[in-house]
Protein backbone atom coordinates (compact mmCIF):
# COMPACT_ATOMS: atom_id res chain seq x y z
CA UNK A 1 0.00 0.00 0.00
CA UNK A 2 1.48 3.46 -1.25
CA UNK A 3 2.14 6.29 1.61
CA UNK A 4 -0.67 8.39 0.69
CA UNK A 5 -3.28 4.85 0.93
CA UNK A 6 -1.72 4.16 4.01
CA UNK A 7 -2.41 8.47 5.73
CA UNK A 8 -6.00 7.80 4.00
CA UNK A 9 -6.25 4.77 5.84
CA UNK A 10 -4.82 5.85 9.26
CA UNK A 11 -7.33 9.31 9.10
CA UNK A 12 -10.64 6.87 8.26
CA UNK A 13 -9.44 4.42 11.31
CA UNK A 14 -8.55 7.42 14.44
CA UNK A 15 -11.80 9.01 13.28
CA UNK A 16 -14.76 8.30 15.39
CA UNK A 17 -17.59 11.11 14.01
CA UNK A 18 -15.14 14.15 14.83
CA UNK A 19 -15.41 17.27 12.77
CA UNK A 20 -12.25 18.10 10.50
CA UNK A 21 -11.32 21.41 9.66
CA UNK A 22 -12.34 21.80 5.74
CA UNK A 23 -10.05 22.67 3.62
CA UNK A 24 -10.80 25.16 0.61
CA UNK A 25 -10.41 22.44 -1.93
CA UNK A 26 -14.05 20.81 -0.85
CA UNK A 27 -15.98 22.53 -2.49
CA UNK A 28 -19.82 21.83 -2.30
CA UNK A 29 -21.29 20.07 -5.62
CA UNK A 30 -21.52 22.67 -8.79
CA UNK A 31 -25.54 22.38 -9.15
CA UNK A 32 -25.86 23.38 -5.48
CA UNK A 33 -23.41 25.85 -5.55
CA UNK A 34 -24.73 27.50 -8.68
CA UNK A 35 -28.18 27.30 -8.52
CA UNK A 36 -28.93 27.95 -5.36
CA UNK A 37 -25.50 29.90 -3.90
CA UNK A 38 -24.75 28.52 -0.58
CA UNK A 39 -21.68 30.00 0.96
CA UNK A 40 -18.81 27.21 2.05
CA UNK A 41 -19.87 27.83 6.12
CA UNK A 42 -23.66 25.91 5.14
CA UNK A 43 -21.31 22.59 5.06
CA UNK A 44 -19.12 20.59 7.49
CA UNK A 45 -16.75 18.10 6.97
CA UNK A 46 -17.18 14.71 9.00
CA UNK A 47 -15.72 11.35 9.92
CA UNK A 48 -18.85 9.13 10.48
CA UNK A 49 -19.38 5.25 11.67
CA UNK A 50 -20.36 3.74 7.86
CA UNK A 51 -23.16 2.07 9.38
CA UNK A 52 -24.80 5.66 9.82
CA UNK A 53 -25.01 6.28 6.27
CA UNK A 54 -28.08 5.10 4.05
CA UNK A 55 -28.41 5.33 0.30
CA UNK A 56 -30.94 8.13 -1.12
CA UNK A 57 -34.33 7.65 -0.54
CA UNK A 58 -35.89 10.83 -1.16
CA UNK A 59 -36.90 9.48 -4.56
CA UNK A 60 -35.71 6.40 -6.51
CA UNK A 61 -32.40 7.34 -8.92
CA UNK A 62 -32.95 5.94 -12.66
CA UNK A 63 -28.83 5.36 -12.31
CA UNK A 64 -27.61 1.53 -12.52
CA UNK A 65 -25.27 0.14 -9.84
CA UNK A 66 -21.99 -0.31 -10.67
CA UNK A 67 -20.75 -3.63 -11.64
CA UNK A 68 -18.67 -6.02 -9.12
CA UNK A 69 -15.69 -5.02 -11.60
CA UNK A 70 -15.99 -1.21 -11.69
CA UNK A 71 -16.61 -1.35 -7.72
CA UNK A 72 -13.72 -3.36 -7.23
CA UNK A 73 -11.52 -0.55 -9.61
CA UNK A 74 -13.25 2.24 -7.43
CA UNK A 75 -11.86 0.41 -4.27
CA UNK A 76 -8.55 -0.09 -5.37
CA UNK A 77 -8.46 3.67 -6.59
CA UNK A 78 -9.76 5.20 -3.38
CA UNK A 79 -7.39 2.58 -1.33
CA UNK A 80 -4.25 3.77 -3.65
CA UNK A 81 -4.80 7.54 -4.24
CA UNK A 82 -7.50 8.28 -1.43
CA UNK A 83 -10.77 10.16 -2.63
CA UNK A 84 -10.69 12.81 -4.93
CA UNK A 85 -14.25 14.28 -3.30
CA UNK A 86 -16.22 13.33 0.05
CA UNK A 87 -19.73 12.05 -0.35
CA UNK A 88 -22.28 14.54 0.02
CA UNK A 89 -24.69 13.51 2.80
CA UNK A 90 -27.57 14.96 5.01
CA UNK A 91 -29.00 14.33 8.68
CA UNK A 92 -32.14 12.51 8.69
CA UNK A 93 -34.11 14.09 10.71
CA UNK A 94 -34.84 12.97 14.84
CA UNK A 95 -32.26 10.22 13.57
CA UNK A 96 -27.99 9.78 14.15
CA UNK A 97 -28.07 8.78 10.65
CA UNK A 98 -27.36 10.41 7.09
CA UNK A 99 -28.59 10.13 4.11
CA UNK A 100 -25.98 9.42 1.18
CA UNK A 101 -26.75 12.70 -1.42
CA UNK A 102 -23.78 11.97 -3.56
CA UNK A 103 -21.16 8.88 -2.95
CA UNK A 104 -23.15 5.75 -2.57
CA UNK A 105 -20.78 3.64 -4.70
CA UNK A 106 -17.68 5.37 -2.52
CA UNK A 107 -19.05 4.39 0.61
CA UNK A 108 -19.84 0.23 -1.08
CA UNK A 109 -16.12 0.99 -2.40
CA UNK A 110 -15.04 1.69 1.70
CA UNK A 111 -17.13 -1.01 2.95
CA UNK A 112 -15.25 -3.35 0.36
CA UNK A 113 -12.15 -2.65 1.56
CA UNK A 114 -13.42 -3.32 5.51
CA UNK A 115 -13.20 0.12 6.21
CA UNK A 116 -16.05 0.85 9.15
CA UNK A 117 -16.16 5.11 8.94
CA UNK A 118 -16.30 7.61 6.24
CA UNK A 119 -15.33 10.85 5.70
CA UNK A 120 -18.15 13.06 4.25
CA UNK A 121 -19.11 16.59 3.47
CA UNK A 122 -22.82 17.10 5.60
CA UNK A 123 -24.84 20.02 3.76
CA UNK A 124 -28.51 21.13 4.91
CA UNK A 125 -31.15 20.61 1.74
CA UNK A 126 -34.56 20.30 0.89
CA UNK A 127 -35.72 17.12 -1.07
CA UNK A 128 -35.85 19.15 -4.29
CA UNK A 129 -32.21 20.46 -3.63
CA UNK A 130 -30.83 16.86 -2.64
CA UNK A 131 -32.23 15.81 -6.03
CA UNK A 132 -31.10 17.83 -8.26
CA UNK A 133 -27.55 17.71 -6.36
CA UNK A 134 -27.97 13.20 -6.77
CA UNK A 135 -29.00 13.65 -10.40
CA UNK A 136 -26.17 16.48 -11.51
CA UNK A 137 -23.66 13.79 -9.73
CA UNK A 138 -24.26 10.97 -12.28
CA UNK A 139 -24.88 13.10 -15.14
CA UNK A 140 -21.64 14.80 -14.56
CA UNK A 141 -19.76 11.89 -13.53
CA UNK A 142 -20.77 9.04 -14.70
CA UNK A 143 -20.15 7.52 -18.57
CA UNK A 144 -22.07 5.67 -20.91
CA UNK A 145 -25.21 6.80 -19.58
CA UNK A 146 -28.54 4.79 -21.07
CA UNK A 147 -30.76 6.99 -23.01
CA UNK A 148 -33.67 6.12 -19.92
CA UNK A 149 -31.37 7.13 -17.53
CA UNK A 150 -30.36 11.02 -19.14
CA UNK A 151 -34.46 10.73 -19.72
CA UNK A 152 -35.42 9.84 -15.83
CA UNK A 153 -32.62 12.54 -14.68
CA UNK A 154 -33.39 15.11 -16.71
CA UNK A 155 -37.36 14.71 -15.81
CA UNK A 156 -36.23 14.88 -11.60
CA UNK A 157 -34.32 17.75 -12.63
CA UNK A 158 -37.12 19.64 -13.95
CA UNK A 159 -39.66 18.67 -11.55
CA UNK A 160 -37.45 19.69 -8.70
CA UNK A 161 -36.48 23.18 -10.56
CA UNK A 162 -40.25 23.98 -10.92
CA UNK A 163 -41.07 23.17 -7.68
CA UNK A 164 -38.35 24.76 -6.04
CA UNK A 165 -39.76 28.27 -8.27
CA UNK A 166 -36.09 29.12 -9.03
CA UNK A 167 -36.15 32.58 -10.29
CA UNK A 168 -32.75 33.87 -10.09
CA UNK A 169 -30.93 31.08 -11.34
CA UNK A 170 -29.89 33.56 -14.49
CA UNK A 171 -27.49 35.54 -12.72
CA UNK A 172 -25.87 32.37 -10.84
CA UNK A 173 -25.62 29.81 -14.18
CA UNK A 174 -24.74 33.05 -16.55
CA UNK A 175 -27.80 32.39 -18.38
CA UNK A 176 -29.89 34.24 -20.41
CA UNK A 177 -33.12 35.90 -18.40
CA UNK A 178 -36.85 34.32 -18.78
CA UNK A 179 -35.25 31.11 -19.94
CA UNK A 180 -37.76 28.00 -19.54
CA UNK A 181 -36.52 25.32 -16.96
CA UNK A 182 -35.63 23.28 -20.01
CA UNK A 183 -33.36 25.43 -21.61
CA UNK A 184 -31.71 26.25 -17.98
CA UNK A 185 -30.76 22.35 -17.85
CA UNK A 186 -29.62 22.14 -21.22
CA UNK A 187 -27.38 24.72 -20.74
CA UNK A 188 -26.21 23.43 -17.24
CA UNK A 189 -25.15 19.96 -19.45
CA UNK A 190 -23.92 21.95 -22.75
CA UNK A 191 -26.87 20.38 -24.85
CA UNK A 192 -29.79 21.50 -26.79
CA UNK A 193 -33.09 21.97 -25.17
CA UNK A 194 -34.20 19.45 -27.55
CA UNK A 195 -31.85 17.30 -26.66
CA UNK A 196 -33.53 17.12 -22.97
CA UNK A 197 -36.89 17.41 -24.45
CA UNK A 198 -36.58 14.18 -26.29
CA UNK A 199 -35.08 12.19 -23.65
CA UNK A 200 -38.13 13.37 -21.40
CA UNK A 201 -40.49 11.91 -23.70
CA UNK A 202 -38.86 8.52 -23.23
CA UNK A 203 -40.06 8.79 -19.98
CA UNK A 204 -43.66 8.17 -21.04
CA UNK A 205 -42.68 4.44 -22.43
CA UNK A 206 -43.70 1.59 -22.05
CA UNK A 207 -41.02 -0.75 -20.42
CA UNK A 208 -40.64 -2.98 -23.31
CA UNK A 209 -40.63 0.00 -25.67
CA UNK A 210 -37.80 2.20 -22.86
CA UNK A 211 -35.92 -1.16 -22.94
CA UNK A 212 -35.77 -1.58 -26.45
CA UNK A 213 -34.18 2.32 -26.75
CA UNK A 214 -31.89 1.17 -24.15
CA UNK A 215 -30.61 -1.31 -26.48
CA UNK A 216 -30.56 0.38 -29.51
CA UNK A 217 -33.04 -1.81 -31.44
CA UNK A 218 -35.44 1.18 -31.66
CA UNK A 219 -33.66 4.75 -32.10
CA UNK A 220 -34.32 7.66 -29.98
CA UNK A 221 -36.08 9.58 -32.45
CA UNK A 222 -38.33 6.83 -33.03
CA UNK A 223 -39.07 6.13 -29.03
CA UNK A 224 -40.15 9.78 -28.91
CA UNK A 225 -42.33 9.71 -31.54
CA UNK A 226 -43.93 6.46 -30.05
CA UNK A 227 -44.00 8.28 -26.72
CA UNK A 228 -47.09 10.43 -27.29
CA UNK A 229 -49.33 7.30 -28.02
CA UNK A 230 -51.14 6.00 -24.29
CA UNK A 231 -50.00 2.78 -22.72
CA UNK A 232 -52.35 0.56 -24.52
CA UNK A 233 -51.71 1.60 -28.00
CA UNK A 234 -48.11 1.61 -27.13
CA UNK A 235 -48.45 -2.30 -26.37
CA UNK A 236 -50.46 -2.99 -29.46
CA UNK A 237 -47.27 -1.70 -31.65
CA UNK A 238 -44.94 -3.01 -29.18
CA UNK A 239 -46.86 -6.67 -29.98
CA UNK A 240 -47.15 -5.92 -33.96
CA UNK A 241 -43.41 -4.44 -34.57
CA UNK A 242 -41.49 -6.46 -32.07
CA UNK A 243 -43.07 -9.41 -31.45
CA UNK A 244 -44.82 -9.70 -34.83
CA UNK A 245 -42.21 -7.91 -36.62
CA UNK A 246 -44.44 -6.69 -39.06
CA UNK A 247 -42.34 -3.65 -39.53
CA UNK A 248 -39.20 -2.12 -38.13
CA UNK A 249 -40.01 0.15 -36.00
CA UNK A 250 -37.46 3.10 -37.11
CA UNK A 251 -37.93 6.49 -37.63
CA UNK A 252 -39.68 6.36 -40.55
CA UNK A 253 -42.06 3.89 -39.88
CA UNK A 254 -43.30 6.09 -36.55
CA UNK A 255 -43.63 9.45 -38.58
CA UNK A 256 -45.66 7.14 -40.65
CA UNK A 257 -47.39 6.12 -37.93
CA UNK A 258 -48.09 9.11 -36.40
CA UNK A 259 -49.55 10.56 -39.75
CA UNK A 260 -51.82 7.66 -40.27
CA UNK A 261 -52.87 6.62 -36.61
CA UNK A 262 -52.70 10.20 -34.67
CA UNK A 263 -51.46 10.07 -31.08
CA UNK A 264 -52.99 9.35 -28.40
CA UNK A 265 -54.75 6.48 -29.37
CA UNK A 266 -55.43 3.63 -31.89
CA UNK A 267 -56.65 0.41 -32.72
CA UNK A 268 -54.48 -2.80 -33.34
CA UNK A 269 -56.36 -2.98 -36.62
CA UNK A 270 -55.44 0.41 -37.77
CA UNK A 271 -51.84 0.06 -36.55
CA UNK A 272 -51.89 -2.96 -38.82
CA UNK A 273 -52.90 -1.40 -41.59
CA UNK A 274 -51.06 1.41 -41.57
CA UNK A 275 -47.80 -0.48 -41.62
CA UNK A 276 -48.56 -2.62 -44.06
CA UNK A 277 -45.63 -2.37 -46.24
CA UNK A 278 -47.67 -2.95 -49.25
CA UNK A 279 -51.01 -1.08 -48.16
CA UNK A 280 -52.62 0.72 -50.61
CA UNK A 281 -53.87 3.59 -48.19
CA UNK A 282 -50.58 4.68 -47.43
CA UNK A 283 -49.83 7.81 -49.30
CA UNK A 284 -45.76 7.42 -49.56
CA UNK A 285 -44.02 10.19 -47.81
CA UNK A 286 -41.63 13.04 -49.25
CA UNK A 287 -38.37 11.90 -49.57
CA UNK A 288 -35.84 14.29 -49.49
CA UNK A 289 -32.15 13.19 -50.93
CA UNK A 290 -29.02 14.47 -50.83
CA UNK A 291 -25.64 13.65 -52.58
CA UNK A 292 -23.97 11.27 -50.88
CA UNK A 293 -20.36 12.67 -51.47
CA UNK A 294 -21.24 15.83 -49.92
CA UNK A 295 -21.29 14.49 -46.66
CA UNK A 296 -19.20 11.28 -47.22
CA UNK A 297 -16.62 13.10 -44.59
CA UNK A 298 -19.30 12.83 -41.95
CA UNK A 299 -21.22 9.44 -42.73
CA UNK A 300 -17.00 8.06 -41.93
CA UNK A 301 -17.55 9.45 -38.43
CA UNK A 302 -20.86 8.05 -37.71
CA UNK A 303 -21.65 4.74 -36.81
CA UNK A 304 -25.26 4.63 -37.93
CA UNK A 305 -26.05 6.81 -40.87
CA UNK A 306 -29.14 7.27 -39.00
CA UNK A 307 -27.96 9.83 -36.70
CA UNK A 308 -27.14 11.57 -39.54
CA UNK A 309 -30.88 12.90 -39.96
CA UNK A 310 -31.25 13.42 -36.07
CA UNK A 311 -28.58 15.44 -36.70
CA UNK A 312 -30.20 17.33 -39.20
CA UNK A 313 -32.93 17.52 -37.85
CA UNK A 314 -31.45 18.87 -34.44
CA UNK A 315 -30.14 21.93 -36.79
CA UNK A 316 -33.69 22.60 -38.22
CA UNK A 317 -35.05 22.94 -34.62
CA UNK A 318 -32.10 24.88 -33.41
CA UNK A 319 -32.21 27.29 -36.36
CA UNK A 320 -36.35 27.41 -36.55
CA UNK A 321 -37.53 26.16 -33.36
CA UNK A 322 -39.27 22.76 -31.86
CA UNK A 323 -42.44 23.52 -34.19
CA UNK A 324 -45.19 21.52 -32.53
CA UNK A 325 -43.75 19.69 -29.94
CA UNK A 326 -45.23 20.49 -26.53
CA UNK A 327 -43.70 21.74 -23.36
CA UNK A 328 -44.47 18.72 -21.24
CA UNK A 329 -42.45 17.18 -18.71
């Protein structure tokens, strides 16, 4: 074990719940910081018995656990080099315990290594601060997010903003004044408000349908456009495309849809007929082509030419605006 592992290891053992002296390098998490501007005196830093922390429960996180591989790299790290940030934690209230804000996986990565306390930064929150400080963690940190997960994160985010009735948030984030709470997350994760919008939608999936994004066997675009049907319609094309396979469900195929069967609702019958390959009520839609050697540069640097049209069509919103698409959660 290195000399540094070892001083990490000897200041978790001698602690016993005593405050430490912070030093300016802690400092609390960016989206609480920023959008709400506490001062570095609203937090403490702690060594606590590990048995006193519990995971979040204020709401359930959309993020996956860690696998027993990436835990066991975490542990190793933190044993090696120490921790590069303390979890963020809260008192529960009329209770000696804290709840785990920010760090769960670097307190499992402690309690690998047999280590029995913890040293943690303790803030005071509300609920719809301690969420949007969980939910900026993973975003931030975390790689390879699933396309549910951005789409559950995003939604807690804007839930919590509205509630919360942050006004001032424009000054703090250098934003733009009388931005909507969509564009004030966007810009918070360097994306396009219809970037967030469309991972919302997937939010209003069916499982099968959320799963099936996840895995990349129907594309985002497409997942949104099936988002705006209800649950039960959602199954009935979920039982004709997938199970069926009557059609590929791909982008296409649901602006199709959504022409010939509008949302919310329709019929197994007229979801069969309107993707009918061959059926002679389908009016066949505009195509619009393009040279191929024009943007043979880019179609090198994509893996599926696919995302070339999200693409696109990401430009046509951002240079005309969302057109018709709703300002939902």
């Amino acid at each position: 074990m290195t000399k540094s592992a070892l001083a990490l290891k000897d200041a978790v053992i001698r602690g016993n719940g005593e405050n430490i002296q912070s030093d300016n390098s802690g400092a609390i998490d960016s989206s609480y910081q920023f959008l709400f501007g506490v001062p570095e005196c609203g937090q403490r830093i702690m060594i606590v018995h590990i048995e006193k922390l519990v995971d979040f429960f204020t709401v359930k996180l959309p993020f996956r656990d860690l696998t027993d591989d990436e835990l066991s790299a975490l542990a190793d790290s933190i044993e090696n080099i120490g921790m590069q940030d303390e979890p963020i934690v809260r008192k529960v209230p009329d209770t000696d315990k804290f709840e785990i804000i920010a760090g769960m996986h670097r307190k499992k990565a402690h309690e690998l290594k047999g280590l029995k306390t913890l040293r943690v930064k303790i803030i005071e929150a509300t609920d719809d601060q301690a969420v949007l400080i969980a939910t900026d963690t993973n975003l931030k940190r975390r790689q390879n997010l699933l396309p549910s997960e951005k789409a559950f994160a995003y939604r807690l985010q804007l839930k919590a903003m509205r509630h919360q009735g942050i006004q001032d948030t424009s000054v703090q984030l250098e934003q733009k004044p009388n931005m909507t709470t969509r564009e004030k997350v966007a810009n918070i994760y360097n994306v396009r408000p219809s970037e967030v919008q469309r991972h919302v939608r997937l939010t209003y999936l069916i499982p099968q349908f959320l799963e099936a994004v996840d895995n990349g066997s129907v594309p985002l675009i497409a997942g949104n456009n099936i988002s705006y049907y209800n649950e039960l319609t959602q199954e009935f094309l979920y039982e004709l495309c997938l199970i069926e396979k009557l059609r590929p469900l791909n982008i296409k195929t649901t602006e199709l849809l959504k022409e010939m069967c509008p949302p919310p609702f329709a019929c197994k019958e007229e979801l069969g007929k309107a993707l009918l390959p061959a059926a002679t009520n389908i009016k066949a839609p505009k195509v619009i082509s393009f040279q191929r050697s024009k943007f043979k540069p880019y179609l090198e640097r994509l893996p599926d030419e696919e995302q070339l049209e999200q693409l696109f069509l990401e430009f046509l919103e951002a240079r005309f605006g969302t057109g018709g698409i709703g300002n939902t959660l």
